[in-house]
PDB file of N, CA and C in Angstrom:
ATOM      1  N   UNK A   1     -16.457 -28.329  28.916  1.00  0.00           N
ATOM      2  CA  UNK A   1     -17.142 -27.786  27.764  1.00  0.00           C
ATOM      3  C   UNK A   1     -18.594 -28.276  27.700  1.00  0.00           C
ATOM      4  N   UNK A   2     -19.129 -29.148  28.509  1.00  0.00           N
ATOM      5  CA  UNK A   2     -20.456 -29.553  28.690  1.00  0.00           C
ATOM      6  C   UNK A   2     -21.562 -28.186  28.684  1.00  0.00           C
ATOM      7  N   UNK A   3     -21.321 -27.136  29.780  1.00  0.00           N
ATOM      8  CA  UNK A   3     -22.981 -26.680  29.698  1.00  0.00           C
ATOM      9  C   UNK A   3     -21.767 -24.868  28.986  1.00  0.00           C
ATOM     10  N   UNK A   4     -20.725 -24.820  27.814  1.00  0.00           N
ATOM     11  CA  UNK A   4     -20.390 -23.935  27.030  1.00  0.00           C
ATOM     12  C   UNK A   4     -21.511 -23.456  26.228  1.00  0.00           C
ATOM     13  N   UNK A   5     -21.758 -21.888  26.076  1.00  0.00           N
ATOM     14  CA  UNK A   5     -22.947 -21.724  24.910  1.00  0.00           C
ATOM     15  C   UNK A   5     -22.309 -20.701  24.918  1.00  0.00           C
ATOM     16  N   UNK A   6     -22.421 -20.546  23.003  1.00  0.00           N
ATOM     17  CA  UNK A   6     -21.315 -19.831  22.656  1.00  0.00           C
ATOM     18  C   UNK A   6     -22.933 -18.409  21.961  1.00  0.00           C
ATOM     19  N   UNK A   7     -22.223 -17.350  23.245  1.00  0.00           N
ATOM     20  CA  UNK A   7     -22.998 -15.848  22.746  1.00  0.00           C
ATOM     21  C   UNK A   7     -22.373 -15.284  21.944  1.00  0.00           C
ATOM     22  N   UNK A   8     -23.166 -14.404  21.876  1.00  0.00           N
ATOM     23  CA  UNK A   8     -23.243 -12.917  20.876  1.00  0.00           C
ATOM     24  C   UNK A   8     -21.316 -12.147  21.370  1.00  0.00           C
ATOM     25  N   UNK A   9     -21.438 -12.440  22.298  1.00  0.00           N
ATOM     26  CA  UNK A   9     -19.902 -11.462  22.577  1.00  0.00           C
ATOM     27  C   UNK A   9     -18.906 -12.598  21.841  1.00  0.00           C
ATOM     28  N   UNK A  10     -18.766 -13.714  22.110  1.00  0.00           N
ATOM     29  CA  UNK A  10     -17.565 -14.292  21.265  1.00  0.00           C
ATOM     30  C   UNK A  10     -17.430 -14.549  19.955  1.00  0.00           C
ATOM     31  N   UNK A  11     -18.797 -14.072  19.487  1.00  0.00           N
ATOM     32  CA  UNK A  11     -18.223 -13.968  17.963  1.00  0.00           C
ATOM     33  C   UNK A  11     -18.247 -12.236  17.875  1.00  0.00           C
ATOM     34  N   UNK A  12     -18.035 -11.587  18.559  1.00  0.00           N
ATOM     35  CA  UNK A  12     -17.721 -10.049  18.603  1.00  0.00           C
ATOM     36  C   UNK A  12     -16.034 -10.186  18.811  1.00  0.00           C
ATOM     37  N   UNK A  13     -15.421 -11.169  19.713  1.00  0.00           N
ATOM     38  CA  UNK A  13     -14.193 -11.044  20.373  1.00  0.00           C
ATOM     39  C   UNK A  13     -13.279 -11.605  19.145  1.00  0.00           C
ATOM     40  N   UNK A  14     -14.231 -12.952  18.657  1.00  0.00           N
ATOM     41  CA  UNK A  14     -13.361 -13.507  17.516  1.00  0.00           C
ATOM     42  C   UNK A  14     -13.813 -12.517  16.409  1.00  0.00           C
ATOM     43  N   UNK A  15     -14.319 -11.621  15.779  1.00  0.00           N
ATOM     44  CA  UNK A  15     -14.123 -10.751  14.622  1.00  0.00           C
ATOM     45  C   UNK A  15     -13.166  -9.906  15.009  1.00  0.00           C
ATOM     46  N   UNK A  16     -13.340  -9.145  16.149  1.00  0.00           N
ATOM     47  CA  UNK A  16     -12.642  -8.300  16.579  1.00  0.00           C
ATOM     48  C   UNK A  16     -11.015  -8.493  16.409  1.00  0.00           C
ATOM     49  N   UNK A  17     -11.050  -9.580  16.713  1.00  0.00           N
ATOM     50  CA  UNK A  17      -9.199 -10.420  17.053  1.00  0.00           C
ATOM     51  C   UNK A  17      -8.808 -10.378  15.624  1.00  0.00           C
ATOM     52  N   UNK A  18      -9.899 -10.678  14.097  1.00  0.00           N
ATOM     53  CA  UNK A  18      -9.684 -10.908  13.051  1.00  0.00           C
ATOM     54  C   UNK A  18      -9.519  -9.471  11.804  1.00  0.00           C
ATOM     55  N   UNK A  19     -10.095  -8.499  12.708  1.00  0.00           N
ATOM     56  CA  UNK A  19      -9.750  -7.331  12.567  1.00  0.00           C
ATOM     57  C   UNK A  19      -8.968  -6.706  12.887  1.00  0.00           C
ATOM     58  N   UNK A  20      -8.269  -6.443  14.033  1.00  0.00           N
ATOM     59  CA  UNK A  20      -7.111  -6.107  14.556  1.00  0.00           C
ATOM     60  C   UNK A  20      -5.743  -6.956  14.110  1.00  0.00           C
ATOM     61  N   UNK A  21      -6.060  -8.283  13.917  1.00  0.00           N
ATOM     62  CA  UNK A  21      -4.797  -8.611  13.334  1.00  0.00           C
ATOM     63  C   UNK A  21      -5.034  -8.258  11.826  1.00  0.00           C
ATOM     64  N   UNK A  22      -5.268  -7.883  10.786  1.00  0.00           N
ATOM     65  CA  UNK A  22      -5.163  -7.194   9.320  1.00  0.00           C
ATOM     66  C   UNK A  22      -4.722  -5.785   9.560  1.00  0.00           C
ATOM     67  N   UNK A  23      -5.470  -5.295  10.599  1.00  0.00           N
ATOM     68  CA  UNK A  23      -4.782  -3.435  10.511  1.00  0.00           C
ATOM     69  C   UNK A  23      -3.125  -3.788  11.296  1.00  0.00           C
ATOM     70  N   UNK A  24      -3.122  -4.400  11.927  1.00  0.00           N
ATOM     71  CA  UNK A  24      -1.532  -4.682  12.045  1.00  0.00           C
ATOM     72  C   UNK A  24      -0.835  -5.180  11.135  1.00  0.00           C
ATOM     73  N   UNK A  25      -1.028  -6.172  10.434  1.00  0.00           N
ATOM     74  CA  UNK A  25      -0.493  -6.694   9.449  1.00  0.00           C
ATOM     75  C   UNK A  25      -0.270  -5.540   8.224  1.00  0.00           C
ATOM     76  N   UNK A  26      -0.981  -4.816   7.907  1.00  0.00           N
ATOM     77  CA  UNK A  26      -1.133  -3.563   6.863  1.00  0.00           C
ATOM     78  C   UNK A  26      -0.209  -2.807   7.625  1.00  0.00           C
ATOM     79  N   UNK A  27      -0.497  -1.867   8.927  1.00  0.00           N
ATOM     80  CA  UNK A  27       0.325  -1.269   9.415  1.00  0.00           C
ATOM     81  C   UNK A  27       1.994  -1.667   9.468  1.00  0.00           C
ATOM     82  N   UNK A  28       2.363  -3.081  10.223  1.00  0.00           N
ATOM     83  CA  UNK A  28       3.681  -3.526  10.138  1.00  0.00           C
ATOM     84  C   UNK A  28       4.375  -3.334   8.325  1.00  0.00           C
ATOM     85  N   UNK A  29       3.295  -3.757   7.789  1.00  0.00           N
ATOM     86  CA  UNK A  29       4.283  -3.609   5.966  1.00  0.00           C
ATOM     87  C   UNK A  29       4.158  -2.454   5.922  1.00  0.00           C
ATOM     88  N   UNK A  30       3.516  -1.618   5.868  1.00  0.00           N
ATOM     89  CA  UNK A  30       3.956   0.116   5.769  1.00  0.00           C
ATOM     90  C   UNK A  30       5.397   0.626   6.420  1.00  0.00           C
ATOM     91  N   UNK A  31       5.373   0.379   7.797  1.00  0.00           N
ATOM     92  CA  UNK A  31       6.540   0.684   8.181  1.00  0.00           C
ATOM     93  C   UNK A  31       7.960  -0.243   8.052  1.00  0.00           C
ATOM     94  N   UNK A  32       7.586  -1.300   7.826  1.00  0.00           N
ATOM     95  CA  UNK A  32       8.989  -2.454   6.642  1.00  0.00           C
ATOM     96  C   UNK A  32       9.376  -1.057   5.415  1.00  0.00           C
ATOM     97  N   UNK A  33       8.003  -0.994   4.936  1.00  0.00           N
ATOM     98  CA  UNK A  33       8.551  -0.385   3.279  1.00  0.00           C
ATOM     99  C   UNK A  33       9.331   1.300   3.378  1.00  0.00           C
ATOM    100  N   UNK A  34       8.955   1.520   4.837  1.00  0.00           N
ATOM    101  CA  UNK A  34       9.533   3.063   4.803  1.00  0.00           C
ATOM    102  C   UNK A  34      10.820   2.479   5.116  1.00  0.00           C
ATOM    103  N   UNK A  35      11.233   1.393   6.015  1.00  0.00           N
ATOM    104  CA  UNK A  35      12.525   1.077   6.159  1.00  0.00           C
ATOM    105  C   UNK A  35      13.261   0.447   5.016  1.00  0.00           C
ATOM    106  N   UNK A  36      12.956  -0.013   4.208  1.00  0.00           N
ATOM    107  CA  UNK A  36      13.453  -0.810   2.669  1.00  0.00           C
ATOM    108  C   UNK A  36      13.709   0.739   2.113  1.00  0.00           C
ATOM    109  N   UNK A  37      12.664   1.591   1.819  1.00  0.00           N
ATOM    110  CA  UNK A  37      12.918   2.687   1.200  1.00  0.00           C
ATOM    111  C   UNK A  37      14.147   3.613   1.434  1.00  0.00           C
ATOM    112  N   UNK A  38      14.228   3.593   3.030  1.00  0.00           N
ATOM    113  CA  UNK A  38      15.191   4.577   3.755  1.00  0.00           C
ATOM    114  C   UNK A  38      16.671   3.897   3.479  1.00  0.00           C
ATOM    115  N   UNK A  39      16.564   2.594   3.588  1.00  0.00           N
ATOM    116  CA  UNK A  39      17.757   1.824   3.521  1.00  0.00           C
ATOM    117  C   UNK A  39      18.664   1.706   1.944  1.00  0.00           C
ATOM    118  N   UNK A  40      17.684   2.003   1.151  1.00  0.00           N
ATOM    119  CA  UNK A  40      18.069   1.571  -0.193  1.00  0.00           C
ATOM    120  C   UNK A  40      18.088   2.720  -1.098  1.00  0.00           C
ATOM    121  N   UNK A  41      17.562   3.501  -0.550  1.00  0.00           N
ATOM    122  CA  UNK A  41      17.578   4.944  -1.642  1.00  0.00           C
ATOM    123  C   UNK A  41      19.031   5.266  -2.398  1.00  0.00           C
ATOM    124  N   UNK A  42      19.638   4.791  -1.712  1.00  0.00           N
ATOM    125  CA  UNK A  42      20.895   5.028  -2.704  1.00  0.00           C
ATOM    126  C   UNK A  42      21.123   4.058  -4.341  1.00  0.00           C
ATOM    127  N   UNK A  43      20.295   3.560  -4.260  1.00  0.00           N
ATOM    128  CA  UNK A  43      20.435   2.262  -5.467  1.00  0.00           C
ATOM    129  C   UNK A  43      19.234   3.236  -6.407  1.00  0.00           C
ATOM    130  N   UNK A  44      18.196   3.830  -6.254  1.00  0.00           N
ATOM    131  CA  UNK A  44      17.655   4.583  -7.047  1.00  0.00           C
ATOM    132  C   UNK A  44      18.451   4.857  -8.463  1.00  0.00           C
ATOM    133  N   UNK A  45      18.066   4.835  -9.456  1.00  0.00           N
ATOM    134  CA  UNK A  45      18.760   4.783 -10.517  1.00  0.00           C
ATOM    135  C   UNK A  45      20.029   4.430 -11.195  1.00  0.00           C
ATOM    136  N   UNK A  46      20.484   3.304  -9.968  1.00  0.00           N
ATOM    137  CA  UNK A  46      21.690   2.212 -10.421  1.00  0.00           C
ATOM    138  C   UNK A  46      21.246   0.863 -10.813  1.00  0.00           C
ATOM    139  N   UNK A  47      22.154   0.332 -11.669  1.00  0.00           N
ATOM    140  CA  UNK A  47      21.583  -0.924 -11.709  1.00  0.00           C
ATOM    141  C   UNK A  47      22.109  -2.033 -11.326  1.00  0.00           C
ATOM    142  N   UNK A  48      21.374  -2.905 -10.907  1.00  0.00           N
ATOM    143  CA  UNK A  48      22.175  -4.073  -9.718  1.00  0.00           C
ATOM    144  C   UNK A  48      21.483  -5.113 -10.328  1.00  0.00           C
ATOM    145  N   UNK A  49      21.950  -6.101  -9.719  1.00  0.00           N
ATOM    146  CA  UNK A  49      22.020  -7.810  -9.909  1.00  0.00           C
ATOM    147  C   UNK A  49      21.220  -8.397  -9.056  1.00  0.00           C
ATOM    148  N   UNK A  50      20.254  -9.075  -9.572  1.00  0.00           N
ATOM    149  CA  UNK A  50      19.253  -9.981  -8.857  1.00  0.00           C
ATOM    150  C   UNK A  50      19.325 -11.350  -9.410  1.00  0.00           C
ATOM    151  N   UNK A  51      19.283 -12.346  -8.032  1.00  0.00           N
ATOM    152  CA  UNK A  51      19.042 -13.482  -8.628  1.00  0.00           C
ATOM    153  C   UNK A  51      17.850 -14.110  -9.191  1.00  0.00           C
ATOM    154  N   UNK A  52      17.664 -14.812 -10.169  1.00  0.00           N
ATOM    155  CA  UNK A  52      16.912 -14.793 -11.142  1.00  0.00           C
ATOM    156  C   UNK A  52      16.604 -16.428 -10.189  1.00  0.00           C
ATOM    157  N   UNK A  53      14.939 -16.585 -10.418  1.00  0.00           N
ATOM    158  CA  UNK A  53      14.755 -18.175 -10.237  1.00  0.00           C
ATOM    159  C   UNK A  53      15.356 -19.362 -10.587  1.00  0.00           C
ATOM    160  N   UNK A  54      15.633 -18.854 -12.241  1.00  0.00           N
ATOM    161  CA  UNK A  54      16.669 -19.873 -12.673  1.00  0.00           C
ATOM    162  C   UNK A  54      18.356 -20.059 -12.423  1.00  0.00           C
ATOM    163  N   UNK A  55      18.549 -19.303 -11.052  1.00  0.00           N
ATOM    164  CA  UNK A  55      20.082 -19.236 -10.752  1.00  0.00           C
ATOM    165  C   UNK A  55      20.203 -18.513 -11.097  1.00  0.00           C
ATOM    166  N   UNK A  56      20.385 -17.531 -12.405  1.00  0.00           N
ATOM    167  CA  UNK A  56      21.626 -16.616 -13.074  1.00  0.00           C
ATOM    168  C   UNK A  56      21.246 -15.255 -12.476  1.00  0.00           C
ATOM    169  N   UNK A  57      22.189 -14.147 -12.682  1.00  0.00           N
ATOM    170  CA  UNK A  57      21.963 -12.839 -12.158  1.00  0.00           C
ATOM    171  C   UNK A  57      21.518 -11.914 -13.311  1.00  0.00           C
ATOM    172  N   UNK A  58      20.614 -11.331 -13.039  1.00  0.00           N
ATOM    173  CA  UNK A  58      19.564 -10.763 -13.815  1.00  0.00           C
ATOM    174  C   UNK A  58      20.044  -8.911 -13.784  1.00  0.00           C
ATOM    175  N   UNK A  59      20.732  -8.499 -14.689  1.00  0.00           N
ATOM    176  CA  UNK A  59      20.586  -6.871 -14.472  1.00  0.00           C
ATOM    177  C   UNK A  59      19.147  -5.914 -14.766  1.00  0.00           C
ATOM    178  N   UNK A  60      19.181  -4.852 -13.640  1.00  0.00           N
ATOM    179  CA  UNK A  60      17.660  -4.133 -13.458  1.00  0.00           C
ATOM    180  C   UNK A  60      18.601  -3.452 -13.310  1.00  0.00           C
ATOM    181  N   UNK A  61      18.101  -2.400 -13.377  1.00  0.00           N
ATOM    182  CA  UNK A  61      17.833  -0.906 -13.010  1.00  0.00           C
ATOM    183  C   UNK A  61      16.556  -0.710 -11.859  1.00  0.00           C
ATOM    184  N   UNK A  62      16.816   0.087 -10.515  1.00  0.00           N
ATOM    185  CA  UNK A  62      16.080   0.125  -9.347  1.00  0.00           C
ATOM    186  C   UNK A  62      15.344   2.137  -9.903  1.00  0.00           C
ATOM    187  N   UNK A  63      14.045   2.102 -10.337  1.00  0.00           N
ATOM    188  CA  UNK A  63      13.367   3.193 -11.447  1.00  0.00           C
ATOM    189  C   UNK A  63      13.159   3.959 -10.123  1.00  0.00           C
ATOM    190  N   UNK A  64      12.060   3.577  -9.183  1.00  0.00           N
ATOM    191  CA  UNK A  64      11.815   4.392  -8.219  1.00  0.00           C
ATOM    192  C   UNK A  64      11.463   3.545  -6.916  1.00  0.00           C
ATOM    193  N   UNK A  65      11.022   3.805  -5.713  1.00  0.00           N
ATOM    194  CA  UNK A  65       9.991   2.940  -4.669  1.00  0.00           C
ATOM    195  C   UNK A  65       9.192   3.568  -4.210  1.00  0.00           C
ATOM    196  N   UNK A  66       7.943   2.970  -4.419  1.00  0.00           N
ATOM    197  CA  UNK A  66       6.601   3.417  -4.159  1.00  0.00           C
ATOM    198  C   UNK A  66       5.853   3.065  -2.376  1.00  0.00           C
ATOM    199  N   UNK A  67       5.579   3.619  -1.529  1.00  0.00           N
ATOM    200  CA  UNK A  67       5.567   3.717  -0.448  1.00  0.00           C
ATOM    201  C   UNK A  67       3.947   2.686  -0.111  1.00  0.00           C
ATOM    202  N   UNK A  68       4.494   2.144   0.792  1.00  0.00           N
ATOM    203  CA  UNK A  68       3.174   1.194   1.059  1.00  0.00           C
ATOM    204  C   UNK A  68       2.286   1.757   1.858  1.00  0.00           C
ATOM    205  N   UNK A  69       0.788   2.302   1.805  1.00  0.00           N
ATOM    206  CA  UNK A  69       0.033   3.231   2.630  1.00  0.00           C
ATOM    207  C   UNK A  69      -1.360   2.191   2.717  1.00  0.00           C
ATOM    208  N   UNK A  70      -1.341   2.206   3.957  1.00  0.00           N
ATOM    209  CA  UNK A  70      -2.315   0.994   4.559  1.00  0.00           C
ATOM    210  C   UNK A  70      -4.002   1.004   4.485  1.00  0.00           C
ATOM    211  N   UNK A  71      -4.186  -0.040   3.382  1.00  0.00           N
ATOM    212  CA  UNK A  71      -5.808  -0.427   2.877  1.00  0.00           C
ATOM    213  C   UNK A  71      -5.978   0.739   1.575  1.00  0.00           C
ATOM    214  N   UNK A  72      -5.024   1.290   1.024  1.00  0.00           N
ATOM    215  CA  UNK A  72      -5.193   2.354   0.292  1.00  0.00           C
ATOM    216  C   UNK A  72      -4.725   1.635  -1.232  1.00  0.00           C
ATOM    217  N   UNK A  73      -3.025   1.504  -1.119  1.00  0.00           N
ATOM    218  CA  UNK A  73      -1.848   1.053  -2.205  1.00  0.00           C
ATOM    219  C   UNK A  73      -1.072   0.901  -1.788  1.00  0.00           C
ATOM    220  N   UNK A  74      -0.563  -0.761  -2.150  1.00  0.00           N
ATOM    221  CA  UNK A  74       0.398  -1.751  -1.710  1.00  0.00           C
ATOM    222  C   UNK A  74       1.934  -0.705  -2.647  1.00  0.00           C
ATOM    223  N   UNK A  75       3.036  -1.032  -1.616  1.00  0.00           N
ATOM    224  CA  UNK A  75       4.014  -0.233  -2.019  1.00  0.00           C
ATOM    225  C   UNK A  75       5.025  -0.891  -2.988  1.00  0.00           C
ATOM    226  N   UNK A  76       5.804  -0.946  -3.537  1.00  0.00           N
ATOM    227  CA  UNK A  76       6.806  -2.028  -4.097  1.00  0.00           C
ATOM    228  C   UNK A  76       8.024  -0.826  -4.998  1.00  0.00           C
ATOM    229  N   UNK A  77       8.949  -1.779  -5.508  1.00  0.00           N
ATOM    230  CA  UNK A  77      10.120  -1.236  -6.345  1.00  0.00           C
ATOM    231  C   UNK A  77       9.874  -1.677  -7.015  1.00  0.00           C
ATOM    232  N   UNK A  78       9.827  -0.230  -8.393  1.00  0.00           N
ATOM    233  CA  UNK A  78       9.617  -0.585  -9.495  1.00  0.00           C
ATOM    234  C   UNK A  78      11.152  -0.332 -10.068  1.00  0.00           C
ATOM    235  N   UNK A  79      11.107  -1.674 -10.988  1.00  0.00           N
ATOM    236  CA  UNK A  79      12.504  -1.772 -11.926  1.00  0.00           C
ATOM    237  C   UNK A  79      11.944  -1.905 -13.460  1.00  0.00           C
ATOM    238  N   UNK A  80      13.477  -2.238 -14.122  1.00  0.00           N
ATOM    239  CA  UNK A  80      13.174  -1.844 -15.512  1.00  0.00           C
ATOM    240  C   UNK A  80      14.327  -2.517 -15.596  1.00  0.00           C
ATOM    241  N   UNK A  81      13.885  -3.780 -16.674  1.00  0.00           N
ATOM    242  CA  UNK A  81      15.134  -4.638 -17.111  1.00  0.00           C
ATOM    243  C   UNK A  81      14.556  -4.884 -18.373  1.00  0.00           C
ATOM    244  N   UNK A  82      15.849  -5.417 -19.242  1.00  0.00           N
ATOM    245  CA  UNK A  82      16.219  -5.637 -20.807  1.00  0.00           C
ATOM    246  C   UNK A  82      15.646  -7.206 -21.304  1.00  0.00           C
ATOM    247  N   UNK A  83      15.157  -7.868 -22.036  1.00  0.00           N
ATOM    248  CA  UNK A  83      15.025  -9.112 -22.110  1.00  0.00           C
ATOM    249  C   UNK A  83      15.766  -9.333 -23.127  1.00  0.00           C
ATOM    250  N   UNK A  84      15.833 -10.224 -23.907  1.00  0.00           N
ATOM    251  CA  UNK A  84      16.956 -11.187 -24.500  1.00  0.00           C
ATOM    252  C   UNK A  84      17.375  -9.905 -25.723  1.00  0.00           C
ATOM    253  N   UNK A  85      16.037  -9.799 -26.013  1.00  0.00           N
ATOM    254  CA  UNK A  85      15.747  -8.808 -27.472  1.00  0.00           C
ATOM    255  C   UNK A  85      16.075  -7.249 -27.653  1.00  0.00           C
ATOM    256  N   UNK A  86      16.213  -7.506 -26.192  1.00  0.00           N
ATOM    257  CA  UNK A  86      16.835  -5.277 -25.942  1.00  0.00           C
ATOM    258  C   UNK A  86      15.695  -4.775 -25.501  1.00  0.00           C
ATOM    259  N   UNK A  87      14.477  -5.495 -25.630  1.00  0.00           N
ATOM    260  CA  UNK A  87      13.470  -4.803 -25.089  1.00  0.00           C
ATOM    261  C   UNK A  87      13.338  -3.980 -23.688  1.00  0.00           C
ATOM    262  N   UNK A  88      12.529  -3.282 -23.086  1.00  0.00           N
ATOM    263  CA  UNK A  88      12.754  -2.820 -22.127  1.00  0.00           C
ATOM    264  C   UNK A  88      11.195  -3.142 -21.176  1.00  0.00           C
ATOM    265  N   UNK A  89      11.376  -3.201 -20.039  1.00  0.00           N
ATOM    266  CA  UNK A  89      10.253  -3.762 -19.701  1.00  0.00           C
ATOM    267  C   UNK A  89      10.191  -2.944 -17.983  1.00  0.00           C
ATOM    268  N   UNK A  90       9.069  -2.248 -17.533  1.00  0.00           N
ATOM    269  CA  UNK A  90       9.027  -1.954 -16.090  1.00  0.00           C
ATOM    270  C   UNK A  90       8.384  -3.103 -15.392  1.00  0.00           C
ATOM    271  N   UNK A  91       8.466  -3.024 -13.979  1.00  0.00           N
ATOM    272  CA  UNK A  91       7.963  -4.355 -13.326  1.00  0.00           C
ATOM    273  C   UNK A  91       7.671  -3.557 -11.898  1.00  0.00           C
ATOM    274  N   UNK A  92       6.516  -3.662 -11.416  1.00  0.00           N
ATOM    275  CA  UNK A  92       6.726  -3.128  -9.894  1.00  0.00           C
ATOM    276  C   UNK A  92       6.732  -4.994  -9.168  1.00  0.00           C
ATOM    277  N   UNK A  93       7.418  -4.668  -8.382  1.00  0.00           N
ATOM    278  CA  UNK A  93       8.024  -6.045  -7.268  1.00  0.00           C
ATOM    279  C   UNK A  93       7.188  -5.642  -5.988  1.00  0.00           C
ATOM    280  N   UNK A  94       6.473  -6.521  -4.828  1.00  0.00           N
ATOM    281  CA  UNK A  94       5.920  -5.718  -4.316  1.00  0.00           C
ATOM    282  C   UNK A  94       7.102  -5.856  -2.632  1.00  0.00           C
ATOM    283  N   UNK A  95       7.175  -4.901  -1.886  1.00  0.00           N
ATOM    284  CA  UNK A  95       8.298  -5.523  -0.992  1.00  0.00           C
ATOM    285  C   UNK A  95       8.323  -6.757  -0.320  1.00  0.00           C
ATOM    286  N   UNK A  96       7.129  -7.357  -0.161  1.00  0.00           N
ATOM    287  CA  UNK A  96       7.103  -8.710   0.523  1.00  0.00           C
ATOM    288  C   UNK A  96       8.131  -9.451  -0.294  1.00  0.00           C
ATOM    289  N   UNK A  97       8.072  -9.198  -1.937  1.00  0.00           N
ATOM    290  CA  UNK A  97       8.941 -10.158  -2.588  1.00  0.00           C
ATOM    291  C   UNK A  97      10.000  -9.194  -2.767  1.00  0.00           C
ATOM    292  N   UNK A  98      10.688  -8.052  -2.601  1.00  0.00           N
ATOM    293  CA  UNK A  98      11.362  -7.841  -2.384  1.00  0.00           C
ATOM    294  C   UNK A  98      12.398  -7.704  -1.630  1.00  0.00           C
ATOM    295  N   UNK A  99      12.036  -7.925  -0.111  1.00  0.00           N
ATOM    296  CA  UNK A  99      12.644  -8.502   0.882  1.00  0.00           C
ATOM    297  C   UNK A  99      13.042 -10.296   0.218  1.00  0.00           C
ATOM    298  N   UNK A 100      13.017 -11.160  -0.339  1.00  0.00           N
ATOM    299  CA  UNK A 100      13.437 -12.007  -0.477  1.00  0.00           C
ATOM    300  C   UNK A 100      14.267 -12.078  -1.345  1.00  0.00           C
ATOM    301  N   UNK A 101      14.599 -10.679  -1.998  1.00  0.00           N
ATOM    302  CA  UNK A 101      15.493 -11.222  -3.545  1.00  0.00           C
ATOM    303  C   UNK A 101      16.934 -11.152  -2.981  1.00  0.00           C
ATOM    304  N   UNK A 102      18.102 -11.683  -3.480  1.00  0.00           N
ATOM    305  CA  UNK A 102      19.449 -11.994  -3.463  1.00  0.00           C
ATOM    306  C   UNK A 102      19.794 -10.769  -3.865  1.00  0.00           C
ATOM    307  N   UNK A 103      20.327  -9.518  -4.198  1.00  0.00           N
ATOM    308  CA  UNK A 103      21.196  -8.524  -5.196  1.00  0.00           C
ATOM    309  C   UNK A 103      22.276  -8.299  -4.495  1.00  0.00           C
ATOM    310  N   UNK A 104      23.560  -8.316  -5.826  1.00  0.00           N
ATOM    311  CA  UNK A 104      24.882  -7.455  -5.640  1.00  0.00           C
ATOM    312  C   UNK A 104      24.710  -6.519  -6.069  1.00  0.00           C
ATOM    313  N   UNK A 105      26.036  -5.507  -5.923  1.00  0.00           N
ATOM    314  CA  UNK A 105      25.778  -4.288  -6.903  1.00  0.00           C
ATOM    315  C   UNK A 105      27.331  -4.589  -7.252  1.00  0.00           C
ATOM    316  N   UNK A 106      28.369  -3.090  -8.073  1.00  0.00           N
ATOM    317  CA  UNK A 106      29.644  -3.629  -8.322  1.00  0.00           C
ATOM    318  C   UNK A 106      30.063  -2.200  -7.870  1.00  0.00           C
ATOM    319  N   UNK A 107      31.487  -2.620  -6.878  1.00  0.00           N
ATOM    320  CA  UNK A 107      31.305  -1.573  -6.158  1.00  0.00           C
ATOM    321  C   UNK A 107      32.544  -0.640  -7.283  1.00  0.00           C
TER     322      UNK A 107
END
């Protein structure tokens, strides 16, 4: 690394590398969310059981899923659950955190 001098092309190669990995990263969650979508469409207007942070199982209703389209709008499932009071509340989840949630349904 003694007589290294860092040109004009390697900070072209390192943006470049830093660009190409985001349009992949965007691209790969687009096609996750068409597969979450394809996989789950049947839960569309049922309501299922999620585990809640605090342990307990949380009933939602699964409202619709919104399709993830890359650098445009992040995709997610939007639900609609009750809080203590009867209230009613929508929530879009976005799939990154939806891929992590626990749910049963009752068959």
């Amino acid at each position: 690394m003694q007589h290294f001098e860092l040109e004009s092309w390697h900070l072209m190669v390192f943006f470049f590398t830093i660009i190409l990995a985001i349009i992949k990263n965007d691209i790969t969650n687009a096609v996750h969310s068409f597969f979450i979508i394809k996989s789950q469409k049947h839960f569309k207007g049922k309501e299922v059981q999620i585990l809640s942070p605090a342990g307990t199982w949380d009933n939602i209703t699964i409202v619709d899923y919104t399709y993830d389209i890359p650098f445009i709008e992040g995709g997610g499932v939007i639900i609609q659950q009750k809080d203590q009071n009867g209230k009613i509340f929508k929530e879009k989840i976005s799939f990154t955190n939806w891929k992590a949630q626990r749910m049963r349904t009752q068959k």
